[in-house]
PDB file of N, CA and C in Angstrom:
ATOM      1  N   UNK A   1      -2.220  30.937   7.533  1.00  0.00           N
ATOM      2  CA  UNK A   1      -2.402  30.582   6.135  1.00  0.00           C
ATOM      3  C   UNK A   1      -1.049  30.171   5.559  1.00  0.00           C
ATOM      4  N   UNK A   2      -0.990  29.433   5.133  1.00  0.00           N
ATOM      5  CA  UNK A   2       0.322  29.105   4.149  1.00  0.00           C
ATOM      6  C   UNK A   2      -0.177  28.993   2.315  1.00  0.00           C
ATOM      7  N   UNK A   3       1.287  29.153   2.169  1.00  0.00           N
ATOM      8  CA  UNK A   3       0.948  29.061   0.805  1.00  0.00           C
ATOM      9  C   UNK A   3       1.841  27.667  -0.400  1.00  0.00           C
ATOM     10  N   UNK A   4       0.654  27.269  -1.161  1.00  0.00           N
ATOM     11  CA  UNK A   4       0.874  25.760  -1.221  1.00  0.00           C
ATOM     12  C   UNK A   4       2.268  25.976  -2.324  1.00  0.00           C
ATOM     13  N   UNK A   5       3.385  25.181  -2.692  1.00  0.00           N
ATOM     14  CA  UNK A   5       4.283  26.064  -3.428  1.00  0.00           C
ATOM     15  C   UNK A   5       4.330  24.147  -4.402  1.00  0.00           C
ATOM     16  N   UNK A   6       3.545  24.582  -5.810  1.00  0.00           N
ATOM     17  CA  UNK A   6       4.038  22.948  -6.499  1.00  0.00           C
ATOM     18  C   UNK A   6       5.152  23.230  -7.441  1.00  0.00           C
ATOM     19  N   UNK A   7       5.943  21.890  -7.400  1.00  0.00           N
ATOM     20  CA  UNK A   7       7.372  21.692  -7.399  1.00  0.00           C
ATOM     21  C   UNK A   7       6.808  20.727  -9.313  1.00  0.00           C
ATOM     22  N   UNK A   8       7.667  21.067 -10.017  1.00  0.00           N
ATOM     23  CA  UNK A   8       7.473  20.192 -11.587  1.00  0.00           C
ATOM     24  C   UNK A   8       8.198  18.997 -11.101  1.00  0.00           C
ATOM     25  N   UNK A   9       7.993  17.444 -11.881  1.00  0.00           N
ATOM     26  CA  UNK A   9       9.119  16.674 -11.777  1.00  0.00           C
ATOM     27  C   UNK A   9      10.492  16.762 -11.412  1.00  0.00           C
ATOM     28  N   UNK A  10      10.750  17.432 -12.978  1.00  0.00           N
ATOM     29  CA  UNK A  10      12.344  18.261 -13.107  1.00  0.00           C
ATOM     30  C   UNK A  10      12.628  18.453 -11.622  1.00  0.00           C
ATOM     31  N   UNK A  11      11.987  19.492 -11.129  1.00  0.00           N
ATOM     32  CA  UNK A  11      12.463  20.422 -10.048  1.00  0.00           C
ATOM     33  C   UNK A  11      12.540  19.196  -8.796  1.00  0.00           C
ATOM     34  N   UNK A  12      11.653  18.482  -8.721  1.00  0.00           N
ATOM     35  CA  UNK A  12      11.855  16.925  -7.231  1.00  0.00           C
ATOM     36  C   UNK A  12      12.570  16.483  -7.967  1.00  0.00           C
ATOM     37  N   UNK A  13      13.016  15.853  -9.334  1.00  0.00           N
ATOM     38  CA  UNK A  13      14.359  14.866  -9.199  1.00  0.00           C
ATOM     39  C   UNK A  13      15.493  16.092  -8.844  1.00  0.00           C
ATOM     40  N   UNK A  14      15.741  16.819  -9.292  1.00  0.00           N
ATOM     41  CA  UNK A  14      16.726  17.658  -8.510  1.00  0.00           C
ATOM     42  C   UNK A  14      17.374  17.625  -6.843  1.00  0.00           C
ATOM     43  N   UNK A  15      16.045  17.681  -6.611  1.00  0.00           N
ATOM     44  CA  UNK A  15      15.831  18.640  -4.767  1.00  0.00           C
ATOM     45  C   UNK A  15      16.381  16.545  -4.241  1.00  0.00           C
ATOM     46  N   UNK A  16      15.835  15.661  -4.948  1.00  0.00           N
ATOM     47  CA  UNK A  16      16.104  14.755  -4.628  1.00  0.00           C
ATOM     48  C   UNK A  16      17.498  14.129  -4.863  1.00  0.00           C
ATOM     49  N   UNK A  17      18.377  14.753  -6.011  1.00  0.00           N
ATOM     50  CA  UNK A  17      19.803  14.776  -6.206  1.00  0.00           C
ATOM     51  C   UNK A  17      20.236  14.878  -5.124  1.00  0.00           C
ATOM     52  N   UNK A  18      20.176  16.305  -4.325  1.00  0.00           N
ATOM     53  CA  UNK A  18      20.947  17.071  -3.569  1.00  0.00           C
ATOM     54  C   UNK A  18      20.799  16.353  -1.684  1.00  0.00           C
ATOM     55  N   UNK A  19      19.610  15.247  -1.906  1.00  0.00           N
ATOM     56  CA  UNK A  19      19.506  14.584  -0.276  1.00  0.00           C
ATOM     57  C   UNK A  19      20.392  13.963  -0.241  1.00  0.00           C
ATOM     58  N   UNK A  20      20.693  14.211   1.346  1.00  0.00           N
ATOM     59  CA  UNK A  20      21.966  13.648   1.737  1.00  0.00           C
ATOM     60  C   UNK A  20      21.572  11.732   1.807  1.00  0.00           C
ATOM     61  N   UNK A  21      22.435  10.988   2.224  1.00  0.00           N
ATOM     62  CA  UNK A  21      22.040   9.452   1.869  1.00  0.00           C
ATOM     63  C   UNK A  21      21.220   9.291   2.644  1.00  0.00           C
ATOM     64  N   UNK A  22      20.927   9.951   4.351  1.00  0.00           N
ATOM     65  CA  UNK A  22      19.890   9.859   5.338  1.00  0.00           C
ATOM     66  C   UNK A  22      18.581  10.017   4.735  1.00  0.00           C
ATOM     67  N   UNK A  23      18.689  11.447   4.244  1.00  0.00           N
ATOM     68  CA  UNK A  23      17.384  11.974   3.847  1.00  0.00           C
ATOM     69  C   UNK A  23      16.840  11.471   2.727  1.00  0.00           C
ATOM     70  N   UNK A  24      17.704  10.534   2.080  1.00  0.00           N
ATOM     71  CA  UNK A  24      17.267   9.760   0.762  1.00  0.00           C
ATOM     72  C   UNK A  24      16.418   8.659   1.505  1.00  0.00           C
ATOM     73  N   UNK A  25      16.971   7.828   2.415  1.00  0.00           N
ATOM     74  CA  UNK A  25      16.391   6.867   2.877  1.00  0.00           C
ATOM     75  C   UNK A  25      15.282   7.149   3.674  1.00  0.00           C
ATOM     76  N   UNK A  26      14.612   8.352   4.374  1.00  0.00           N
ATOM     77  CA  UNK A  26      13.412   8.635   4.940  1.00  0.00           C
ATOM     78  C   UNK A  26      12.662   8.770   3.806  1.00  0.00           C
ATOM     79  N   UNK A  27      13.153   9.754   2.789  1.00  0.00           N
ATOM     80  CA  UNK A  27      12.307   9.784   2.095  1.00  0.00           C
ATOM     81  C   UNK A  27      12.004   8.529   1.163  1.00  0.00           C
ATOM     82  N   UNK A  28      12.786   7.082   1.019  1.00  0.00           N
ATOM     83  CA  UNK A  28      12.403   6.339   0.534  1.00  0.00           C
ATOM     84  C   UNK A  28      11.181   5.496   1.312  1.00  0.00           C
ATOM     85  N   UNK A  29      11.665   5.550   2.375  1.00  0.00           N
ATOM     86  CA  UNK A  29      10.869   4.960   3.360  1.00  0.00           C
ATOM     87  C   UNK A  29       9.344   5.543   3.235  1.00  0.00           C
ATOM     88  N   UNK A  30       9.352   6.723   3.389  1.00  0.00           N
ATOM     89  CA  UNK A  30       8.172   7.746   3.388  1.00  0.00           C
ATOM     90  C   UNK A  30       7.372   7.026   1.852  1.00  0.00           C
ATOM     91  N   UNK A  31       7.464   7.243   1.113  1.00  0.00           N
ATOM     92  CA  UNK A  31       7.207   6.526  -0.507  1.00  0.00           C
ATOM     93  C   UNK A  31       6.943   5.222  -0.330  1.00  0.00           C
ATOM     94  N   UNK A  32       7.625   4.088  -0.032  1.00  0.00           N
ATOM     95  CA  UNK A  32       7.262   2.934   0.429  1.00  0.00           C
ATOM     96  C   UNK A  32       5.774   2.661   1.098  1.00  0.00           C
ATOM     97  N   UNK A  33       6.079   3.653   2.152  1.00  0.00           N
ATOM     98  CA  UNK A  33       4.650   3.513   3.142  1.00  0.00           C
ATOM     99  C   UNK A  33       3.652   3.914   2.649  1.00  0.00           C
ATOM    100  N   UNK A  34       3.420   4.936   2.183  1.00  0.00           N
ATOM    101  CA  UNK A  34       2.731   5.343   0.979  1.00  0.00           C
ATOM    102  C   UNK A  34       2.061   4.602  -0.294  1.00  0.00           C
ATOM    103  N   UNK A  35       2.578   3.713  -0.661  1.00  0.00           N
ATOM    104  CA  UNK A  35       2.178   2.513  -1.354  1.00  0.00           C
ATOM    105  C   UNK A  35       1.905   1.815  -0.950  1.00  0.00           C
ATOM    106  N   UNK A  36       2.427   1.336   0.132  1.00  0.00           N
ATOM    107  CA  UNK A  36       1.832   0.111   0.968  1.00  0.00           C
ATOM    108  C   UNK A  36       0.545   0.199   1.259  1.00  0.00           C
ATOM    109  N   UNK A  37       0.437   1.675   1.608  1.00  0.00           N
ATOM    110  CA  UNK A  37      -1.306   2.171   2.484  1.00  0.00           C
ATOM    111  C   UNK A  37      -2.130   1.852   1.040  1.00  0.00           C
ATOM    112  N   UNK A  38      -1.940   2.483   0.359  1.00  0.00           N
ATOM    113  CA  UNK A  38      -2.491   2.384  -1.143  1.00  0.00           C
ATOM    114  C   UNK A  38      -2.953   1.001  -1.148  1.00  0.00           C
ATOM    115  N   UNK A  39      -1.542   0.245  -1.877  1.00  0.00           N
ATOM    116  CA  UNK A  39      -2.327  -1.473  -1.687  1.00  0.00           C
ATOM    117  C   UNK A  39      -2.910  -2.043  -1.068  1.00  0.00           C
ATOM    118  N   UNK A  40      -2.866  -1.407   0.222  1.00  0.00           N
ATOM    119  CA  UNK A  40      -3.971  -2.121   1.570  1.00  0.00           C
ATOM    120  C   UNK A  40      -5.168  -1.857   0.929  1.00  0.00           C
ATOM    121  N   UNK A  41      -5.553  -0.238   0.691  1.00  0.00           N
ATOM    122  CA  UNK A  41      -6.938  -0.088   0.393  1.00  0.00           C
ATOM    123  C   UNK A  41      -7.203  -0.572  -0.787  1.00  0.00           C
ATOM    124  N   UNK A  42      -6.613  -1.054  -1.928  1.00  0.00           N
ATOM    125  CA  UNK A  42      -6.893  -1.125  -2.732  1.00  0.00           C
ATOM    126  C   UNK A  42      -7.297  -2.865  -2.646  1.00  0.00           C
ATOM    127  N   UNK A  43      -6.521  -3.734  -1.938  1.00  0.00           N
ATOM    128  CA  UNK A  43      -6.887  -5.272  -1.890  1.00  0.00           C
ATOM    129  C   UNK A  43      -8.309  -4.924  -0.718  1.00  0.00           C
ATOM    130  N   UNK A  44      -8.339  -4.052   0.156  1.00  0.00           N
ATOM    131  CA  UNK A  44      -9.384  -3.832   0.993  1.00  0.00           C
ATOM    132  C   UNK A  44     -10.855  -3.442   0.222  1.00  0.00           C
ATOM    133  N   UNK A  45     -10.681  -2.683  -0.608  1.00  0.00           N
ATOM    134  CA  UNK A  45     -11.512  -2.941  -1.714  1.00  0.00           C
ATOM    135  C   UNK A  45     -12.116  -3.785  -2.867  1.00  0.00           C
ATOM    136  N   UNK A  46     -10.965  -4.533  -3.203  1.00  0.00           N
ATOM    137  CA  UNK A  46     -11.260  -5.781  -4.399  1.00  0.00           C
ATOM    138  C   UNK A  46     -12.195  -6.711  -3.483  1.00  0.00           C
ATOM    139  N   UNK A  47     -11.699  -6.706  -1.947  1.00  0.00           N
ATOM    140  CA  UNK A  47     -12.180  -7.980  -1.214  1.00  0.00           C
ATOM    141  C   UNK A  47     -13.861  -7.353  -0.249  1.00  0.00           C
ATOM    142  N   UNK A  48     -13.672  -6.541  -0.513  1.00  0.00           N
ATOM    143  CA  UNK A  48     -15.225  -5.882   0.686  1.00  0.00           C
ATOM    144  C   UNK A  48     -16.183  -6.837  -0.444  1.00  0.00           C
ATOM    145  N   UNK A  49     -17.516  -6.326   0.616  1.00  0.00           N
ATOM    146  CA  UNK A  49     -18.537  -7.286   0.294  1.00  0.00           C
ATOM    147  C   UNK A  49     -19.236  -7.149  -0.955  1.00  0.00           C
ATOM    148  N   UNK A  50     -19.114  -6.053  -1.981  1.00  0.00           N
ATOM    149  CA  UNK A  50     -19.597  -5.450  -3.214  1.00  0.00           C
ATOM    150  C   UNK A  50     -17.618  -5.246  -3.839  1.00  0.00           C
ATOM    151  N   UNK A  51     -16.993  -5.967  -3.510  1.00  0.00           N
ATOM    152  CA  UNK A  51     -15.966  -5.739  -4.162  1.00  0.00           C
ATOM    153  C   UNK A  51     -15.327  -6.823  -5.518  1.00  0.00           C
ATOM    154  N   UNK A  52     -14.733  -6.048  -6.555  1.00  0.00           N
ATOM    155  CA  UNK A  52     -14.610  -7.334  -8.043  1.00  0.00           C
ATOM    156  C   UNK A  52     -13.998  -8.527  -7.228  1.00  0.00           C
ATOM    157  N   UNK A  53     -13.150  -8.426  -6.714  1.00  0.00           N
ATOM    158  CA  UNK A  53     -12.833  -9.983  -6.229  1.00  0.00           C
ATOM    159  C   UNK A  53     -13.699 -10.861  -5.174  1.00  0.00           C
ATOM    160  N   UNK A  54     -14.533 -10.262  -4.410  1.00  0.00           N
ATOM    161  CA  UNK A  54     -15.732 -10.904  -3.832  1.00  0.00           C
ATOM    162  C   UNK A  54     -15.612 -12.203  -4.161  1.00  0.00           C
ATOM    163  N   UNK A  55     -16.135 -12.741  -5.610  1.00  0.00           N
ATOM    164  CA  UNK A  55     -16.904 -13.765  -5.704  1.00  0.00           C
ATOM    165  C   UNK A  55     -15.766 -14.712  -5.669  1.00  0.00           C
ATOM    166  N   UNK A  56     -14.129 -14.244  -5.916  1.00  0.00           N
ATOM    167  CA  UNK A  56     -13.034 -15.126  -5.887  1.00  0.00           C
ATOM    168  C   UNK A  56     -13.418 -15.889  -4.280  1.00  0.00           C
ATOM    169  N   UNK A  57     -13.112 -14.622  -3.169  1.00  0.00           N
ATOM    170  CA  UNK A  57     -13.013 -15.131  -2.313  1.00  0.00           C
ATOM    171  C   UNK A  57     -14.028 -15.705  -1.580  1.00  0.00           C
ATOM    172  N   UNK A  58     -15.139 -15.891  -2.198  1.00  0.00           N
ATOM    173  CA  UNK A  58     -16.612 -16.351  -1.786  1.00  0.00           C
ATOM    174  C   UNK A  58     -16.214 -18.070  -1.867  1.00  0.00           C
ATOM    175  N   UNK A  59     -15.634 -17.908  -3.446  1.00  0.00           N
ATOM    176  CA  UNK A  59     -15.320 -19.719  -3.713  1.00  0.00           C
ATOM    177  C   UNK A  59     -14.139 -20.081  -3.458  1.00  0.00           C
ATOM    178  N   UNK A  60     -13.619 -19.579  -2.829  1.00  0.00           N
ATOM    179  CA  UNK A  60     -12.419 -20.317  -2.058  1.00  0.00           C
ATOM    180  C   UNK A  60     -12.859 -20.409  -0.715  1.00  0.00           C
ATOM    181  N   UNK A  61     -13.479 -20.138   0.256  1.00  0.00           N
ATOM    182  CA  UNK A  61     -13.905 -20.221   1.231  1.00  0.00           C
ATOM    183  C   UNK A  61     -15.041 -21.017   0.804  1.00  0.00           C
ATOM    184  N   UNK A  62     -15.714 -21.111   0.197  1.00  0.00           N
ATOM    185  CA  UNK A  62     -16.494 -22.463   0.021  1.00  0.00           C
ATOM    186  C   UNK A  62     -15.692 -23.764  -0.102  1.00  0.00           C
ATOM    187  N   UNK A  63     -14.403 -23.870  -1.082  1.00  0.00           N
ATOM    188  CA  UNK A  63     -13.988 -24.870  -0.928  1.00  0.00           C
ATOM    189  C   UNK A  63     -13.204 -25.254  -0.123  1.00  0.00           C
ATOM    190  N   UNK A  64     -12.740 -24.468   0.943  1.00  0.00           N
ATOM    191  CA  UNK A  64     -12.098 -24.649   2.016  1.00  0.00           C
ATOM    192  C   UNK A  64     -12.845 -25.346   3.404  1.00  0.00           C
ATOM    193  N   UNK A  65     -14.389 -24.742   3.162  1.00  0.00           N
ATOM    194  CA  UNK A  65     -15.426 -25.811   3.805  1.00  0.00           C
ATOM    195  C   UNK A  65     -16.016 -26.925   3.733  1.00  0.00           C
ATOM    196  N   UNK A  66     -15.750 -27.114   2.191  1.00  0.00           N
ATOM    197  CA  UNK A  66     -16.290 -28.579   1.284  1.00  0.00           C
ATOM    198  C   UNK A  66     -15.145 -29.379   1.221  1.00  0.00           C
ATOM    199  N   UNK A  67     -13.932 -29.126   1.988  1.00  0.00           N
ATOM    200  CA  UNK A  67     -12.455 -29.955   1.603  1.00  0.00           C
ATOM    201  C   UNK A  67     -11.926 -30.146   0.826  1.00  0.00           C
ATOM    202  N   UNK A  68     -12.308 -29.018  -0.523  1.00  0.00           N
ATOM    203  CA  UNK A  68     -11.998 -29.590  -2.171  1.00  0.00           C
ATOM    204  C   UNK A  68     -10.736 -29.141  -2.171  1.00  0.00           C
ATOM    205  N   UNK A  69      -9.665 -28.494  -1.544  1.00  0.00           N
ATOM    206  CA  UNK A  69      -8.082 -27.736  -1.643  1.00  0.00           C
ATOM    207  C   UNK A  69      -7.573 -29.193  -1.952  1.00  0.00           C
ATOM    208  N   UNK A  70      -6.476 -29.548  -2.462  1.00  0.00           N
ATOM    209  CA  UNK A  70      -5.530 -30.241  -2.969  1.00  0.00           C
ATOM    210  C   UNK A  70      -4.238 -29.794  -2.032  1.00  0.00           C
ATOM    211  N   UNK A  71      -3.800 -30.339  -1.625  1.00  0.00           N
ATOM    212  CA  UNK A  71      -2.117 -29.951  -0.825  1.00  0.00           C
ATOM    213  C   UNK A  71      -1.240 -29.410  -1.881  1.00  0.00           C
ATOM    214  N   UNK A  72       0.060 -28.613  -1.902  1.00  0.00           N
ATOM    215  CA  UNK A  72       0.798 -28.359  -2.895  1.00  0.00           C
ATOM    216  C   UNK A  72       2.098 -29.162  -2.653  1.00  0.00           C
ATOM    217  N   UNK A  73       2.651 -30.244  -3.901  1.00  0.00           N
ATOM    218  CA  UNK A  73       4.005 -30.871  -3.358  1.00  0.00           C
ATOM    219  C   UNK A  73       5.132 -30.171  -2.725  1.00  0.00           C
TER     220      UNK A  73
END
């Protein structure tokens, strides 16, 4: 069993003062990835088949079959 121990803001910007520049950068890294996963699911969602952006990408793939795209200069 462990016991769960929550930390206030205050108390992580602190604990985060005191990382050395290594441990700053894992833990930035760690945070990064963390968001990244987030935005995956979250564009993985807008785009599924009952998802709000659906119908975007319904009509762009239609016009990508009908040849209607324009080139960009």
């Amino acid at each position: 069993m462990f016991t769960l121990f929550v930390m206030s803001l205050s108390e992580i910007e602190k604990a985060v003062e005191a990382l050395s520049s290594e441990e700053l950068t894992k833990l930035a890294s760690f945070i990064r990835e963390r968001e990244n996963a987030a935005w995956d699911r979250q564009i993985d969602a807008d785009f599924a088949e009952d998802g709000r952006l659906r119908p975007v990408l319904d009509e762009v793939r239609e016009d990508i079959r009908a040849d209607r795209l324009d080139e960009l200069p």
